[in-house]
Protein backbone atom coordinates (compact mmCIF):
# COMPACT_ATOMS: atom_id res chain seq x y z
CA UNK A 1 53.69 -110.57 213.77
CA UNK A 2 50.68 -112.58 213.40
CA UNK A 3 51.30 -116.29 211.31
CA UNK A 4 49.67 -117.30 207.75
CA UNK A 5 46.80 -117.99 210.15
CA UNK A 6 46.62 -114.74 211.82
CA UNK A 7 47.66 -115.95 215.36
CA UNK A 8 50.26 -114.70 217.25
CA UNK A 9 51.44 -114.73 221.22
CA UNK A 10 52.02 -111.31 222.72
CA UNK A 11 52.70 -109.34 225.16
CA UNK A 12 50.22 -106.68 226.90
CA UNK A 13 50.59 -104.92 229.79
CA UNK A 14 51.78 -107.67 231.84
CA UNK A 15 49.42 -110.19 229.88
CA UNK A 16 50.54 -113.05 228.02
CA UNK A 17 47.79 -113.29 225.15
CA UNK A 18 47.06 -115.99 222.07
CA UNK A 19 45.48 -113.65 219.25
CA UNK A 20 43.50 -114.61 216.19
CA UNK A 21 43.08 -111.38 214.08
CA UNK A 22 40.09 -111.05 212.10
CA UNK A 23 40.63 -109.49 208.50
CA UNK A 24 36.47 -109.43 207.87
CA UNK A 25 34.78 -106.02 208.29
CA UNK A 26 33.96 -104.92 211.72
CA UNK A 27 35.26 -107.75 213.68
CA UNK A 28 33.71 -108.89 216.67
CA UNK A 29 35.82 -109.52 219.90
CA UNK A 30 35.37 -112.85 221.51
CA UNK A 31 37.29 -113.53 225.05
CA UNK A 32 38.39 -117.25 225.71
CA UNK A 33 38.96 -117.61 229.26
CA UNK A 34 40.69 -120.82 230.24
CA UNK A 35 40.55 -123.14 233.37
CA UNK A 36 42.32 -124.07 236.51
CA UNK A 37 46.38 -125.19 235.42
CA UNK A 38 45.17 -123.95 231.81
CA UNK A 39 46.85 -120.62 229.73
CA UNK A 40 46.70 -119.05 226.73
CA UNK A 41 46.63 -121.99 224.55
CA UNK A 42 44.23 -123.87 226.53
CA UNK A 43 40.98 -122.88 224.61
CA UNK A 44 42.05 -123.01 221.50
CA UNK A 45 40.95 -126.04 220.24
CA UNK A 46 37.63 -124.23 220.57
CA UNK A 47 38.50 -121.14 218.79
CA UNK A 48 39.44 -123.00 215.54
CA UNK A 49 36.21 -123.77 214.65
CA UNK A 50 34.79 -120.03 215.56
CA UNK A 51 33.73 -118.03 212.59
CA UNK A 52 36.30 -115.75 210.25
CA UNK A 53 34.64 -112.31 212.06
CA UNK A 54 35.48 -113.06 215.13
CA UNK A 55 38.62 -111.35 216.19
CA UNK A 56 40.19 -113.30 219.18
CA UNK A 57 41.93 -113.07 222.40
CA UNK A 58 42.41 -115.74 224.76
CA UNK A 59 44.50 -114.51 227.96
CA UNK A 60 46.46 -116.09 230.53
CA UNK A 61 45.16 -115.90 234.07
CA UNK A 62 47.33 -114.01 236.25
CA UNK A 63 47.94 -116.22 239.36
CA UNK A 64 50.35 -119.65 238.85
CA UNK A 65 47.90 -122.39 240.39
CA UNK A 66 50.04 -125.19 242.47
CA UNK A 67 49.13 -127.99 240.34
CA UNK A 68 51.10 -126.03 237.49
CA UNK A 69 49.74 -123.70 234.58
CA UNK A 70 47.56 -120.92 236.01
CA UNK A 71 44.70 -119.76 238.25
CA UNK A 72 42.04 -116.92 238.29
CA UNK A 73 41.97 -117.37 241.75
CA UNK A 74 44.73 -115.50 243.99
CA UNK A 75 46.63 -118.44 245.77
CA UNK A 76 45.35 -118.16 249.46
CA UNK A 77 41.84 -119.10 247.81
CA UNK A 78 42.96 -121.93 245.17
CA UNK A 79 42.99 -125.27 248.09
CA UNK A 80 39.14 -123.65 248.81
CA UNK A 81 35.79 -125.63 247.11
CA UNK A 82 34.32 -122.78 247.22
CA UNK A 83 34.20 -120.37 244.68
CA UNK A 84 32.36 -117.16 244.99
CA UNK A 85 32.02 -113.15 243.79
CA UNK A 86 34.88 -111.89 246.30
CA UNK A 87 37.53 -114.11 244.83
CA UNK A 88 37.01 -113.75 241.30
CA UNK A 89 36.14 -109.98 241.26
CA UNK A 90 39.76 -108.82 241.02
CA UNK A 91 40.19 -110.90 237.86
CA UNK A 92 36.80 -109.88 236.18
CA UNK A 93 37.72 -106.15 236.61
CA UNK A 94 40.84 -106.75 235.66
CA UNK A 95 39.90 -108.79 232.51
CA UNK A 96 37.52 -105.62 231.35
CA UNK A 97 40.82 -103.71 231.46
CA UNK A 98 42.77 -105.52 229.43
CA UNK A 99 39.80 -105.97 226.92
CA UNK A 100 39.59 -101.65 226.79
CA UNK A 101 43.19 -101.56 226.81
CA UNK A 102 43.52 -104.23 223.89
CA UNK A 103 40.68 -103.05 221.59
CA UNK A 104 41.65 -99.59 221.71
CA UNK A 105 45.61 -100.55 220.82
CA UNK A 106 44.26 -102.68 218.03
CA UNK A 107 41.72 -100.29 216.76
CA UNK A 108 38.54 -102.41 217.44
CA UNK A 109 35.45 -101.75 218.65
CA UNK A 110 34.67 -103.71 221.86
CA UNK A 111 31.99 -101.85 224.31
CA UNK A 112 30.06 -104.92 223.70
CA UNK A 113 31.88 -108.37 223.32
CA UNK A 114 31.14 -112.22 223.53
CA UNK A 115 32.99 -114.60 226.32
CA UNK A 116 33.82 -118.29 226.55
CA UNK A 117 34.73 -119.97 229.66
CA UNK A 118 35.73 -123.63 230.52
CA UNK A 119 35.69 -124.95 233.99
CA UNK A 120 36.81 -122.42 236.36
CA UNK A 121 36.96 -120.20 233.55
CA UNK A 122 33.53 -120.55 232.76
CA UNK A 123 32.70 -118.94 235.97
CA UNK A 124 34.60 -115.82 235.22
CA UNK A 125 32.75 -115.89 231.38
CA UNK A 126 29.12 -116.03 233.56
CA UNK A 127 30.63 -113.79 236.69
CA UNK A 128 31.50 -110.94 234.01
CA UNK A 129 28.14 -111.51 232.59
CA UNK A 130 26.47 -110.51 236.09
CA UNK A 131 29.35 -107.69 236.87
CA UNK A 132 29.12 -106.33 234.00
CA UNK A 133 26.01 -107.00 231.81
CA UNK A 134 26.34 -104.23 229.46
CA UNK A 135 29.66 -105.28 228.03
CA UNK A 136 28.27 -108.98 227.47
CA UNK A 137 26.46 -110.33 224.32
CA UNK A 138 26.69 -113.99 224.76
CA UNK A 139 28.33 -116.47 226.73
CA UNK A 140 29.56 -119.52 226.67
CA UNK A 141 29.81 -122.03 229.81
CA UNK A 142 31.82 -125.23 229.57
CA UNK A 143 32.07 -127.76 231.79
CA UNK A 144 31.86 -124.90 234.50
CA UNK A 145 29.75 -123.26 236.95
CA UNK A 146 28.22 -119.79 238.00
CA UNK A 147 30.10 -119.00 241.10
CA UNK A 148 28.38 -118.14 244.63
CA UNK A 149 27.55 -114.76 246.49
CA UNK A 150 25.86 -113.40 243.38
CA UNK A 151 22.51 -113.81 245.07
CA UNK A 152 22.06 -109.80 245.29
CA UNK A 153 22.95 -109.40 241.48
CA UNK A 154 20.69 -112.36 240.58
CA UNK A 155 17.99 -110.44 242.07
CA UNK A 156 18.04 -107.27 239.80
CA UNK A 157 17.89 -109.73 236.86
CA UNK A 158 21.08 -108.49 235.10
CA UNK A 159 20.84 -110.84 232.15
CA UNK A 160 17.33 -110.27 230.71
CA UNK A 161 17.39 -111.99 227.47
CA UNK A 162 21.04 -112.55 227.28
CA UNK A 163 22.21 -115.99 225.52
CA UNK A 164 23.85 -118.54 227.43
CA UNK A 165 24.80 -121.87 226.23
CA UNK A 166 25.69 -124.54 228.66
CA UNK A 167 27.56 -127.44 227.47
CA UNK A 168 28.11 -130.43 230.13
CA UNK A 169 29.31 -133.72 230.75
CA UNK A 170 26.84 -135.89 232.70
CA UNK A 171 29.81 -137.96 233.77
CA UNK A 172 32.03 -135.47 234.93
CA UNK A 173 33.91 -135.95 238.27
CA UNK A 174 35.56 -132.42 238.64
CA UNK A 175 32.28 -130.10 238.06
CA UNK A 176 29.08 -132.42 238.82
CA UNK A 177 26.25 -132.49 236.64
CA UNK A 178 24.09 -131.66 239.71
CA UNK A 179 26.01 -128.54 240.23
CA UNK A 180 25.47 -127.24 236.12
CA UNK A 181 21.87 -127.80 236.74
CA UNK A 182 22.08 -125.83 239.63
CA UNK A 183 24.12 -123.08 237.61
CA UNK A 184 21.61 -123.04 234.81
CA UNK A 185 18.35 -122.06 237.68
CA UNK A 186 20.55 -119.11 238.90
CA UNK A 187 21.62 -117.98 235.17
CA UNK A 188 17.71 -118.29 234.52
CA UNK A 189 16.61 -116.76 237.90
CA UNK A 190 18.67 -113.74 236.53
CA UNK A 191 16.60 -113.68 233.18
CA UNK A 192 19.32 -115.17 230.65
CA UNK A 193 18.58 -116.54 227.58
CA UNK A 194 19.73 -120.21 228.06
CA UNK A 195 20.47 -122.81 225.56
CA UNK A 196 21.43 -126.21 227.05
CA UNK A 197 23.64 -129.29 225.49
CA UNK A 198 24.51 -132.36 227.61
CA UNK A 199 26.20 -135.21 226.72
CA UNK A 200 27.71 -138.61 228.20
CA UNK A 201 31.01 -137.59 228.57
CA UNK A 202 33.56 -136.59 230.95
CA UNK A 203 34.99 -132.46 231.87
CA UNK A 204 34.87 -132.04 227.90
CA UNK A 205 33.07 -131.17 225.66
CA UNK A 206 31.46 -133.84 223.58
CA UNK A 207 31.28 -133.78 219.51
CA UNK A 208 27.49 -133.03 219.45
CA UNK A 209 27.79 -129.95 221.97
CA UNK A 210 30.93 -128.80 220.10
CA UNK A 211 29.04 -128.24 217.08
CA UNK A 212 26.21 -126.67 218.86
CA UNK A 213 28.36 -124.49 220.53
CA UNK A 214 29.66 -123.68 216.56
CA UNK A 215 26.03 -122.82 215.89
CA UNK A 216 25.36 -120.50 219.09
CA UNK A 217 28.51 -118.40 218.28
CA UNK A 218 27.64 -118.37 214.12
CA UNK A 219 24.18 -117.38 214.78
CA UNK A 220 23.80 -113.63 214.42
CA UNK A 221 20.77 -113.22 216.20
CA UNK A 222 20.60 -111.76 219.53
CA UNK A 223 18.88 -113.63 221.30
CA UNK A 224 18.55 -117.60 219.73
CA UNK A 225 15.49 -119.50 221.33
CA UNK A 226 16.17 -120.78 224.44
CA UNK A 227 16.18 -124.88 224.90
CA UNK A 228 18.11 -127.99 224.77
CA UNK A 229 20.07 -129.65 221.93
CA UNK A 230 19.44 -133.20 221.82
């Protein structure tokens, strides 16, 4: 049973999931994906200041990552720098499965739903993006990456018009800011809709981002201009 708040923890086929159930009209499914030793509670610090119609669910990756907490890598991948399409694609599929599977058990309405990523998760928020565009509305990238091998995908310009916003730390040591800037060219090369905020901070998110990132998920428009937040 969901708290005064309306989250619960449950159990779904095999997933361990934090909920926040929506009691507005037509609620609007939003994915959290955590990163690398992260789980279901890992993003939630973000979803508390997510509007009342969005109707939540923040999964735990499947794989336990050797540093403790979990992985959305399989382990024979997780000591590798790399990450690319043929490591993550297991999880994406099997993340639009559970998001079917949920929505239709809870009676929601989820062909097309928004995603949230930080870190490592944040590459499987943009990889689902490119797998599968015509589930995605907007996206959220924090203190992540897009992943490699997505060069043939980037070609056919899967997210044409779709908003992104990309929050970084210039100071981060685990995902350089080199390598977001990189991320944001291939997220652009693919025709997405890109909003930017960086900050002087560490793998976080800073204050000023965080309430952009408020804004970008609040703002009902499909696609909001694309730019930076100063």
């Amino acid at each position: 049973m969901p708290g005064p708040d309306n989250v619960s923890t449950v159990s779904f086929n095999d997933w361990t999931l934090r909920i926040r159930e929506s009691t507005q009209p037509s609620p609007r499914l939003l994915l959290l994906i955590h990163g690398l030793t992260g789980d279901e509670n890992s993003m939630w610090i973000f979803a508390r200041d997510l509007p009342a119609p969005y109707w939540i669910v923040a999964p735990r990756a499947p794989h336990v990552a050797a540093q403790g907490g979990y992985s959305w890598r399989p382990p024979e991948f997780e000591n590798l720098d790399e990450f690319n399409l043929d490591q993550l694609r297991a999880a994406a599929d099997a993340l639009i499965r559970l998001v079917d599977g949920y929505a239709a058990s809870a009676g929601l309405e989820a062909s097309v739903f928004d995603v949230m990523g930080f870190s490592q998760g944040a590459a499987m928020a943009s990889l689902l993006a490119f797998l599968y565009p015509q589930r995605i509305r907007k996206v959220g990238i924090l203190a992540g990456f897009v992943p490699g091998g997505l060069e043939e995908l980037v070609a056919r310009h899967p997210l044409e018009g779709k908003p992104f916003m990309v929050i970084h730390g210039t100071q981060d040591q685990m995902v350089t800011i080199e390598r977001a800037r990189a991320s944001i060219e291939v997220l652009e090369q693919a025709g997405a809709n890109v909003t930017y905020c960086e900050d002087e901070v560490g793998h976080k998110v800073s204050v000023t981002c965080l309430r952009a990132l408020k804004k970008f998920f609040t703002d009902t428009r499909s696609r909001p201009r694309s730019g930076s937040v100063d």
